[in-house]
N, C-alpha and C. Protein backbone atom coordinates (compact mmCIF):
# COMPACT_ATOMS: atom_id res chain seq x y z
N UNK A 1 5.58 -7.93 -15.92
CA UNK A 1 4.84 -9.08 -15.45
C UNK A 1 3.51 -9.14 -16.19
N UNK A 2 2.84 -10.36 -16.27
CA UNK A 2 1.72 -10.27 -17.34
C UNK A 2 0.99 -11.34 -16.19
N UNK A 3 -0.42 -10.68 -16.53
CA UNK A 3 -1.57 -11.71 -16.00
C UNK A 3 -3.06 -12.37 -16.87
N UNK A 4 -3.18 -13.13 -17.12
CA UNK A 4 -4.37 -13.43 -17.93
C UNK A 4 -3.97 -13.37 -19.20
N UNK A 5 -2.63 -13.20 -19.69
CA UNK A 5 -1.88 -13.19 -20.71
C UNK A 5 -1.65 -11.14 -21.28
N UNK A 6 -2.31 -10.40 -20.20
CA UNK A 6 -1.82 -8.79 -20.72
C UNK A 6 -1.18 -8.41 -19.67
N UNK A 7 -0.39 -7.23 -20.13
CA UNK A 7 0.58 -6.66 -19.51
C UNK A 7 -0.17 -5.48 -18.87
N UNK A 8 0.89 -5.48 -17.25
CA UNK A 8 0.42 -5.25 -16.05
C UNK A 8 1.12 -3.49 -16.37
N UNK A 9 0.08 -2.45 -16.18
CA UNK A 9 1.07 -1.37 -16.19
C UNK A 9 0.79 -0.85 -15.06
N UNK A 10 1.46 0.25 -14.33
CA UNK A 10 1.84 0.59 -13.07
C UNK A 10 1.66 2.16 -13.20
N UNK A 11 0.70 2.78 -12.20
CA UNK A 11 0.50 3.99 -12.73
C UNK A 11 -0.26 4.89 -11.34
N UNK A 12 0.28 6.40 -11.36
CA UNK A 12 0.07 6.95 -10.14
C UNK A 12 -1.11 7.57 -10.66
N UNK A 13 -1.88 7.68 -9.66
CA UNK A 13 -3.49 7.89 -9.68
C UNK A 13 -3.89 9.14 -9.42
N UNK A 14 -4.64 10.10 -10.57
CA UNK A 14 -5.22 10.78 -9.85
C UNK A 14 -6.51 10.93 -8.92
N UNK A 15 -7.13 11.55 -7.74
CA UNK A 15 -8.28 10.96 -7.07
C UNK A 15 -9.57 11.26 -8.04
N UNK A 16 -9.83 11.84 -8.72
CA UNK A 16 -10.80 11.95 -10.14
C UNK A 16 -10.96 10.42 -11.18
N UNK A 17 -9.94 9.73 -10.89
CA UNK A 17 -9.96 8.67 -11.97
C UNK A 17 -11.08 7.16 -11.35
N UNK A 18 -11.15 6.80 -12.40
CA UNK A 18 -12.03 5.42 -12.11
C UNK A 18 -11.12 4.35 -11.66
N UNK A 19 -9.65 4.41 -11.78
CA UNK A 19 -9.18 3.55 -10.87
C UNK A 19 -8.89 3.62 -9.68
N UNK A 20 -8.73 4.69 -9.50
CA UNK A 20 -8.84 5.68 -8.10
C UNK A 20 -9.95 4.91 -7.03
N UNK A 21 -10.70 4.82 -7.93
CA UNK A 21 -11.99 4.80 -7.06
C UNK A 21 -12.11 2.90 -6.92
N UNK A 22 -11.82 2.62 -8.01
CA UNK A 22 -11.28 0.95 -8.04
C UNK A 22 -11.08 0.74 -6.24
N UNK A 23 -9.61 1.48 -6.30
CA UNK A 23 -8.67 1.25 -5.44
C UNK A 23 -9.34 1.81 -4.08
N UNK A 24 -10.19 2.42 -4.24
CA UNK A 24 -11.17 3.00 -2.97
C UNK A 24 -11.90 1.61 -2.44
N UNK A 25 -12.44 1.17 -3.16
CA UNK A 25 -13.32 0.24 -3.15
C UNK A 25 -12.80 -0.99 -2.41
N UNK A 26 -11.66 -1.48 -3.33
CA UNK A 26 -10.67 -2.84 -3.01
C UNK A 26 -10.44 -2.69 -1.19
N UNK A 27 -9.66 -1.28 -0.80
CA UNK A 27 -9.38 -1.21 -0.04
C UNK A 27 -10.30 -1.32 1.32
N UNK A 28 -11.89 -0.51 0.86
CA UNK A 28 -12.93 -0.96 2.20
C UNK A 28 -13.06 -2.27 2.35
N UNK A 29 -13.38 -2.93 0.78
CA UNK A 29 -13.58 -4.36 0.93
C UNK A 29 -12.41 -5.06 1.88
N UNK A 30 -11.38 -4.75 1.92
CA UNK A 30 -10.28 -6.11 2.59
C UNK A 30 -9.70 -5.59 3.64
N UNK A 31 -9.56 -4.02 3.73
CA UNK A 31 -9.23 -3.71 4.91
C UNK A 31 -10.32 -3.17 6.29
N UNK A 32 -11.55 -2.55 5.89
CA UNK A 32 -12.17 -1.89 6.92
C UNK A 32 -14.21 -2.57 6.73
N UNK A 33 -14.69 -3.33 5.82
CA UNK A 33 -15.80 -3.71 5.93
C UNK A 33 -15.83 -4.82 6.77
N UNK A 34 -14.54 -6.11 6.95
CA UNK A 34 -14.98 -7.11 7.78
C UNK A 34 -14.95 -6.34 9.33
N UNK A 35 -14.32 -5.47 10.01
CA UNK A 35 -14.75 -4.24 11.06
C UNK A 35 -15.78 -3.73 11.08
N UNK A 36 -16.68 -3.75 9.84
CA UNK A 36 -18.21 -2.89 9.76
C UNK A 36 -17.75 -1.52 10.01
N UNK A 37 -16.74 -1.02 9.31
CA UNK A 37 -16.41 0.50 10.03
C UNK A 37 -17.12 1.25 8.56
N UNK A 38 -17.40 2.19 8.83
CA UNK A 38 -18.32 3.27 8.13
C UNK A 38 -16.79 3.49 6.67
N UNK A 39 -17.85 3.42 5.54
CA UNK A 39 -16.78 4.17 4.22
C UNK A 39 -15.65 5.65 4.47
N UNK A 40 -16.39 5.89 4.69
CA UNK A 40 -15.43 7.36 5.28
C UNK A 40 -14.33 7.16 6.00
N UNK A 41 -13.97 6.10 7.15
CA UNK A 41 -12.83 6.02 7.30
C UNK A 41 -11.43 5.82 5.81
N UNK A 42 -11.97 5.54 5.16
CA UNK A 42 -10.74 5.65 4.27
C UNK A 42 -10.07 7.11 3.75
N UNK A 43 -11.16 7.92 3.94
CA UNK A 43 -10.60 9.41 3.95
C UNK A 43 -10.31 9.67 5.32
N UNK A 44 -8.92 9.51 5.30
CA UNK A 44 -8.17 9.72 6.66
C UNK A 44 -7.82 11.43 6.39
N UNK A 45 -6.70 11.81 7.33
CA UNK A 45 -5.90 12.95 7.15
C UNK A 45 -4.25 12.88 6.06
N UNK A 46 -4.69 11.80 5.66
CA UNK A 46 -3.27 11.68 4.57
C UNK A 46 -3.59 11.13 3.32
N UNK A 47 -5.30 11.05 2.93
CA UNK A 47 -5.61 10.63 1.61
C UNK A 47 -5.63 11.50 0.92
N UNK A 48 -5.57 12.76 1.13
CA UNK A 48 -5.38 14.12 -0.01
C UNK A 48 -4.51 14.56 -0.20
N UNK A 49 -3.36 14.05 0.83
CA UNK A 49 -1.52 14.61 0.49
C UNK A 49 -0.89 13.48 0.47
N UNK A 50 -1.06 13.01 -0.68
CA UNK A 50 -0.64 11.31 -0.47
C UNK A 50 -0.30 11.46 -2.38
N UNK A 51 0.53 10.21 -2.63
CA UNK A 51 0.80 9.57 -3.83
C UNK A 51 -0.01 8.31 -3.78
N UNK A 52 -1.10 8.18 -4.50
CA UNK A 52 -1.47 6.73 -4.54
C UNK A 52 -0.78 5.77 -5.97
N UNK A 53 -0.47 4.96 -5.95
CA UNK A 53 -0.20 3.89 -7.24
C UNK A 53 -0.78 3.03 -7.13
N UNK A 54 -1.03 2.33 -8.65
CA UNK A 54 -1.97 1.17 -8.86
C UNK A 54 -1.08 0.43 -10.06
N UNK A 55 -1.38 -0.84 -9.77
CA UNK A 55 -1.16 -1.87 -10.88
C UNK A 55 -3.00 -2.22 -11.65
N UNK A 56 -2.80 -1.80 -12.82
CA UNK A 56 -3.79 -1.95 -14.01
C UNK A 56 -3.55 -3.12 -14.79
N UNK A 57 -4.58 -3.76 -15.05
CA UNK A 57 -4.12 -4.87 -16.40
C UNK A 57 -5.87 -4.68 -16.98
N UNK A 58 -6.05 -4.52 -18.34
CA UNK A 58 -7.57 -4.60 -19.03
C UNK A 58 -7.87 -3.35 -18.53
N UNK A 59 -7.75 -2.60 -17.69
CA UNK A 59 -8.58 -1.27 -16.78
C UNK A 59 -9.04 -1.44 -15.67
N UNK A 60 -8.66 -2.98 -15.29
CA UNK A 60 -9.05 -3.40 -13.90
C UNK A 60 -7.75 -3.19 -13.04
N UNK A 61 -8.23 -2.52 -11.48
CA UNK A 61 -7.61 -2.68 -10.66
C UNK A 61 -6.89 -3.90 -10.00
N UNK A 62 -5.45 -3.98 -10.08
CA UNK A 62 -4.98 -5.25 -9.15
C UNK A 62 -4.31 -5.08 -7.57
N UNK A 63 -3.78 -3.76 -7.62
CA UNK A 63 -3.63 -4.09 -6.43
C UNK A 63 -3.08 -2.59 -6.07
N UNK A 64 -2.60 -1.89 -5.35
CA UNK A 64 -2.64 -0.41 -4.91
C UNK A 64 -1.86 -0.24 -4.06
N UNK A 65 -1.43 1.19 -3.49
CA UNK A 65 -0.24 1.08 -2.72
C UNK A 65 -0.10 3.13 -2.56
N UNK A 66 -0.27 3.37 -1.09
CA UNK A 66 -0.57 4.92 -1.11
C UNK A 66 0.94 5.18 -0.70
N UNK A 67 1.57 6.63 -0.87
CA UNK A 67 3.20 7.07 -0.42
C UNK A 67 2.54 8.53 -0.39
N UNK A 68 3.39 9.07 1.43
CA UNK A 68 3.27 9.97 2.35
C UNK A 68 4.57 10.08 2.53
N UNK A 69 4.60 11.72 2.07
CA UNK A 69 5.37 12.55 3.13
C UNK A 69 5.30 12.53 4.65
N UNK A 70 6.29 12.25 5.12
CA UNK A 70 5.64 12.43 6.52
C UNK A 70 6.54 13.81 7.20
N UNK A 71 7.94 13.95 6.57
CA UNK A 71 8.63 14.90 7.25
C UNK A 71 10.04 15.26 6.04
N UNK A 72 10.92 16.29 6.29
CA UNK A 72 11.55 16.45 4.95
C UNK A 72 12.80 14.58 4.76
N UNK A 73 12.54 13.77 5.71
CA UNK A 73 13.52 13.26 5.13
C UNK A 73 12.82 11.17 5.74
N UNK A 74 11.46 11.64 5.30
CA UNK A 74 10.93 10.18 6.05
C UNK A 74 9.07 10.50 5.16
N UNK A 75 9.28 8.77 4.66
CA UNK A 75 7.56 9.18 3.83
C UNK A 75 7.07 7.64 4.38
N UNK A 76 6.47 7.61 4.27
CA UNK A 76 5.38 6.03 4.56
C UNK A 76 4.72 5.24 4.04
N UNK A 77 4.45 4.31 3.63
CA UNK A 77 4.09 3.44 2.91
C UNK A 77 2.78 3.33 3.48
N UNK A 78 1.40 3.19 2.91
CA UNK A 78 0.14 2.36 3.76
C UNK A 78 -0.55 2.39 3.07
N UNK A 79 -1.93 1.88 3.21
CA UNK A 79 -3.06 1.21 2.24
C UNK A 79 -2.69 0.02 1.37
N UNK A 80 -1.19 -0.18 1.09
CA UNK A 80 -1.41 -1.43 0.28
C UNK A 80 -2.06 -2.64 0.49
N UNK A 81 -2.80 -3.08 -1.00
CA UNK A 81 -3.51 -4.01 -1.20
C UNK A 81 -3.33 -4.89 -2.32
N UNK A 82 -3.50 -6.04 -2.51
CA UNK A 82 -3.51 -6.83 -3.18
C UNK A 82 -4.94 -7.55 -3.87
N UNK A 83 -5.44 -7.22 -4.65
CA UNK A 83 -6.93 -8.32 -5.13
C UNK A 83 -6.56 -9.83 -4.71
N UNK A 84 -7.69 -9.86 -4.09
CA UNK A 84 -7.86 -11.76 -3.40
C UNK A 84 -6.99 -12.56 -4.56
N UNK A 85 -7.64 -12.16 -5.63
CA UNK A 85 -7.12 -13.22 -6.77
C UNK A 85 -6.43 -12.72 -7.82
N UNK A 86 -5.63 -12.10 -7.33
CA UNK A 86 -3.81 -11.97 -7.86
C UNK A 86 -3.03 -11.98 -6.54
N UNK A 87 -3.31 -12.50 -5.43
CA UNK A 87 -2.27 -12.57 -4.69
C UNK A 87 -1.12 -13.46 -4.71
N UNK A 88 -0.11 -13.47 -4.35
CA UNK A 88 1.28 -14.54 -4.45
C UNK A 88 1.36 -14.76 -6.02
N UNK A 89 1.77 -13.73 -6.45
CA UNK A 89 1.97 -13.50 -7.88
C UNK A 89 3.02 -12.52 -8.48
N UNK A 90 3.74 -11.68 -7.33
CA UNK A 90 4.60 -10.89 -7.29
C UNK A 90 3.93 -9.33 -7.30
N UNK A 91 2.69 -9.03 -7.17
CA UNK A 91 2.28 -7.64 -7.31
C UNK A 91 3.00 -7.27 -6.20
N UNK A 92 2.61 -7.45 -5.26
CA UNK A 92 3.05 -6.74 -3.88
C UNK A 92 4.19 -6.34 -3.47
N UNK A 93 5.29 -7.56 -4.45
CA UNK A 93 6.42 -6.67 -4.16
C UNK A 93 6.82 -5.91 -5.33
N UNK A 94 6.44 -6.34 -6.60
CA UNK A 94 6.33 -5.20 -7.81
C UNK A 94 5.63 -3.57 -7.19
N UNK A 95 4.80 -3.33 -6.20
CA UNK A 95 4.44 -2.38 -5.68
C UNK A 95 5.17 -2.10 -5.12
N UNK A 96 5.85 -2.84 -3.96
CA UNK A 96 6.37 -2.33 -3.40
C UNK A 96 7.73 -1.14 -3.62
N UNK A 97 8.43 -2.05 -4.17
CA UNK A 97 9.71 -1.83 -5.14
C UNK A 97 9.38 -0.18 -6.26
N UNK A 98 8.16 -0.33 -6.44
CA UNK A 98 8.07 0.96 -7.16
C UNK A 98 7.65 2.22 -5.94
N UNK A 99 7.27 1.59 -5.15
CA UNK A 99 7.21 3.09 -3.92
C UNK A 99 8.06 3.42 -3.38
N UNK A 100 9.16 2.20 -3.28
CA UNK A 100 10.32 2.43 -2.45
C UNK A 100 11.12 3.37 -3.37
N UNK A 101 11.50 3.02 -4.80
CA UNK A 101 12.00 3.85 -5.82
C UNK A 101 11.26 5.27 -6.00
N UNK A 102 10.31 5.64 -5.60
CA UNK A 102 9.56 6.94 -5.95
C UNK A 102 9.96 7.46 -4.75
N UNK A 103 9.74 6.97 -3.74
CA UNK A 103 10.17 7.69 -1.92
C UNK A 103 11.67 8.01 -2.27
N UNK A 104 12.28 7.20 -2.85
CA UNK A 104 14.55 7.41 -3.04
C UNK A 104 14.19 8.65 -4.30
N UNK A 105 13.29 9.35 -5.61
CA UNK A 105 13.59 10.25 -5.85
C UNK A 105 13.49 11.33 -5.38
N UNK A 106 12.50 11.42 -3.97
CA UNK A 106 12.10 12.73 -3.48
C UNK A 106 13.33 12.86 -2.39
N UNK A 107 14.34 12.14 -2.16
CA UNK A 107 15.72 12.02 -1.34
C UNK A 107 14.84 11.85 0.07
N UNK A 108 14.16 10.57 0.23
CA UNK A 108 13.99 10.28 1.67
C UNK A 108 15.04 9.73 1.99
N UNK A 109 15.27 9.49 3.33
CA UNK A 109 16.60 8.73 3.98
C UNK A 109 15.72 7.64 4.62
N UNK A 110 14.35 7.35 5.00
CA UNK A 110 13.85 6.26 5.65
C UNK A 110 12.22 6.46 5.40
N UNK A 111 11.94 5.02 5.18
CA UNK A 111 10.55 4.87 4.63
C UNK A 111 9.94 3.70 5.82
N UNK A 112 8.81 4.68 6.10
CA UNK A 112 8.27 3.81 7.22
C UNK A 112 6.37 2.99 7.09
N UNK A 113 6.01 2.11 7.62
CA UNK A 113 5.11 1.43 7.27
C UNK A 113 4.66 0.31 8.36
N UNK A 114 3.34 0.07 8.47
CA UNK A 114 2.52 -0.66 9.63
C UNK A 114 1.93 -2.13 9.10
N UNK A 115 3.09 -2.78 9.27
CA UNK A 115 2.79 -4.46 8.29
C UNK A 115 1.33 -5.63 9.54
N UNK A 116 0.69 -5.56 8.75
CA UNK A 116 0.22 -6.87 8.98
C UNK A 116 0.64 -7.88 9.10
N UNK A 117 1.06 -9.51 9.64
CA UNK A 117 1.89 -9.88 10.59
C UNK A 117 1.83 -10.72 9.05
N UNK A 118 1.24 -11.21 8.63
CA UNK A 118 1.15 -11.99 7.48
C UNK A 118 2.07 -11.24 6.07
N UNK A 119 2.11 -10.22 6.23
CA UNK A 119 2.67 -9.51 4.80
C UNK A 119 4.10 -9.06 5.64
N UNK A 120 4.46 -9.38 6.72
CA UNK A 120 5.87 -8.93 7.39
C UNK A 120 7.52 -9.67 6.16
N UNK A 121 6.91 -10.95 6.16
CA UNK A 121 8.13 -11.45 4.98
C UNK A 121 8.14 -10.63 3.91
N UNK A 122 7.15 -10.52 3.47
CA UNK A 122 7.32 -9.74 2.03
C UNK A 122 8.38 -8.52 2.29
N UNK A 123 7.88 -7.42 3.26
CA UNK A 123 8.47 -6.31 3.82
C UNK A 123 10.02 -6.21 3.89
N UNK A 124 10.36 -7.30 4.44
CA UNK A 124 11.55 -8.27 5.07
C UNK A 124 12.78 -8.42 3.97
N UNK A 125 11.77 -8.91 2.96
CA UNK A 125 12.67 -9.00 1.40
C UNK A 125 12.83 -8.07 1.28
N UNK A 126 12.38 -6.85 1.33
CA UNK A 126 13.04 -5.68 0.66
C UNK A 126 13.64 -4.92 1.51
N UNK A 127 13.98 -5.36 2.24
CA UNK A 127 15.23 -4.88 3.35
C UNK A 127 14.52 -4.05 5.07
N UNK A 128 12.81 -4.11 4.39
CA UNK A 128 12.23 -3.20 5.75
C UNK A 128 12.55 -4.26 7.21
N UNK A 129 12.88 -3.20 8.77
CA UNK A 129 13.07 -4.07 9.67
C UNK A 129 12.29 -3.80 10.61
N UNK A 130 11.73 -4.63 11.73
CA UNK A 130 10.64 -4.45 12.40
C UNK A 130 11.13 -3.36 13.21
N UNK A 131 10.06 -2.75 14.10
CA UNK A 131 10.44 -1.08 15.18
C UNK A 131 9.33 -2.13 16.44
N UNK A 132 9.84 -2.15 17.22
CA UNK A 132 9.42 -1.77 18.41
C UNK A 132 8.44 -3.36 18.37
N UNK A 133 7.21 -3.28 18.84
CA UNK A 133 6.27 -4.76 18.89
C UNK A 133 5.09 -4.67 18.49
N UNK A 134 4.52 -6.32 18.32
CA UNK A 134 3.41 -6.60 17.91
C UNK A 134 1.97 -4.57 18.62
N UNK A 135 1.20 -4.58 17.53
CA UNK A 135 -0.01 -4.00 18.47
C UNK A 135 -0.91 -3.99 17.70
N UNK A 136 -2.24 -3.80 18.31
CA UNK A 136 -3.84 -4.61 17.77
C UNK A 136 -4.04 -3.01 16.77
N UNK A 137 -4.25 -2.73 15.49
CA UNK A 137 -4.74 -1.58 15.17
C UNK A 137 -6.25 -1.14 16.01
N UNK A 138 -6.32 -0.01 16.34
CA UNK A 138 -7.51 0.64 16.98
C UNK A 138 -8.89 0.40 16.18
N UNK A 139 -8.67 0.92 14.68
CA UNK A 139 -9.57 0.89 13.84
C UNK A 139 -10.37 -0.64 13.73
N UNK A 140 -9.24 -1.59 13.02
CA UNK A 140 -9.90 -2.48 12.59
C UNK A 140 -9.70 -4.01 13.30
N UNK A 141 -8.65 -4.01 14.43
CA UNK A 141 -8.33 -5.16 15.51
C UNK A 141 -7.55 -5.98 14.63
N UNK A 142 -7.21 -5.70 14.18
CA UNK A 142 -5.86 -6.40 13.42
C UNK A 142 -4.40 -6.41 13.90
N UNK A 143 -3.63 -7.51 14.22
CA UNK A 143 -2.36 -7.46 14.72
C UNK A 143 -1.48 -6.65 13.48
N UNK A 144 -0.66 -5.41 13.75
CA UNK A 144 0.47 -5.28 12.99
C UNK A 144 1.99 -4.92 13.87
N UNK A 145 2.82 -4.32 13.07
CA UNK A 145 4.16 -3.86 13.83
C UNK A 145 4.58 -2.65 12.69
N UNK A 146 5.30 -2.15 13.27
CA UNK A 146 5.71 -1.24 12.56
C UNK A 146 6.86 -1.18 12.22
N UNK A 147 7.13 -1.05 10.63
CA UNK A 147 8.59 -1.55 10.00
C UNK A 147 9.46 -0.15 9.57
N UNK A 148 10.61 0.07 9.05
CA UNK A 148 11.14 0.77 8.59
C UNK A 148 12.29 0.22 7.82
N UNK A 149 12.59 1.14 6.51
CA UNK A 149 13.84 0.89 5.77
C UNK A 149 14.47 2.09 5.49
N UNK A 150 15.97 1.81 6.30
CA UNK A 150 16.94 3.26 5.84
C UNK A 150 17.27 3.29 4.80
N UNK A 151 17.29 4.33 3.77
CA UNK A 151 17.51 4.48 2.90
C UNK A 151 19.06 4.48 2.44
């Protein structure tokens, strides 16, 4: 996929890198500053045993996407993000599609994830199905649900 006329490359992050930190950034901005919640929430208990990926184009960050172990046969999808202005452009499910493929080499059997009610279609396309009902996240008062796809 190409944006601005260069090609988009796709690449797992180490936390030392400047896109790393891109992707630090993107993520307070759209997920936890309109909450006013302190920077540090983004260092949860699963940002240091985590796979993060990023879509790069120029050296700029477009959009990000963290993958968790959660148990020997189930990993999780969360933090994905999209930049305001590459959204509805196919990143998100180009992300997606590459976490889901990285979670199927470590032989998960089910990949699980906490959709925002707005990004639920996207999810949907790639076969994830809703669990259980709507609930307000604690952190940031945001409606999500929680999805899963058997592998």
């Amino acid at each position: 996929m190409n944006t601005l006329g260069k090609h988009i490359e796709y690449r797992w992050l180490n936390t030392d890198s400047e896109q790393y930190q891109q992707a630090l950034s993107l993520r307070y901005r759209l997920f936890f500053e309109p909450a006013a919640l302190p920077w540090e929430v983004l260092f949860d208990a699963d940002e240091d045993n985590s796979l993060h990926l990023a879509a790069i184009c120029g050296g700029e960050l477009l959009a990000y996407g963290r993958l968790t172990k959660r148990d020997d046969s189930t990993m999780q999808i969360s933090q994905m993000v999209v930049s305001p202005d590459q959204q509805r452009k196919g990143l998100g499910e180009a992300m997606l599609s590459r976490l889901v493929a990285n979670a199927k080499k470590h032989l998960t059997k089910s990949i699980i994830l906490s959709a925002r009610l707005h990004a639920m279609p996207l999810y949907e396309k790639l076969g994830f199905n809703k669990m259980g009902y709507v609930y307000t996240s604690p952190k940031t008062g945001i409606k999500h649900i929680k999805m899963k796809l058997v592998l």
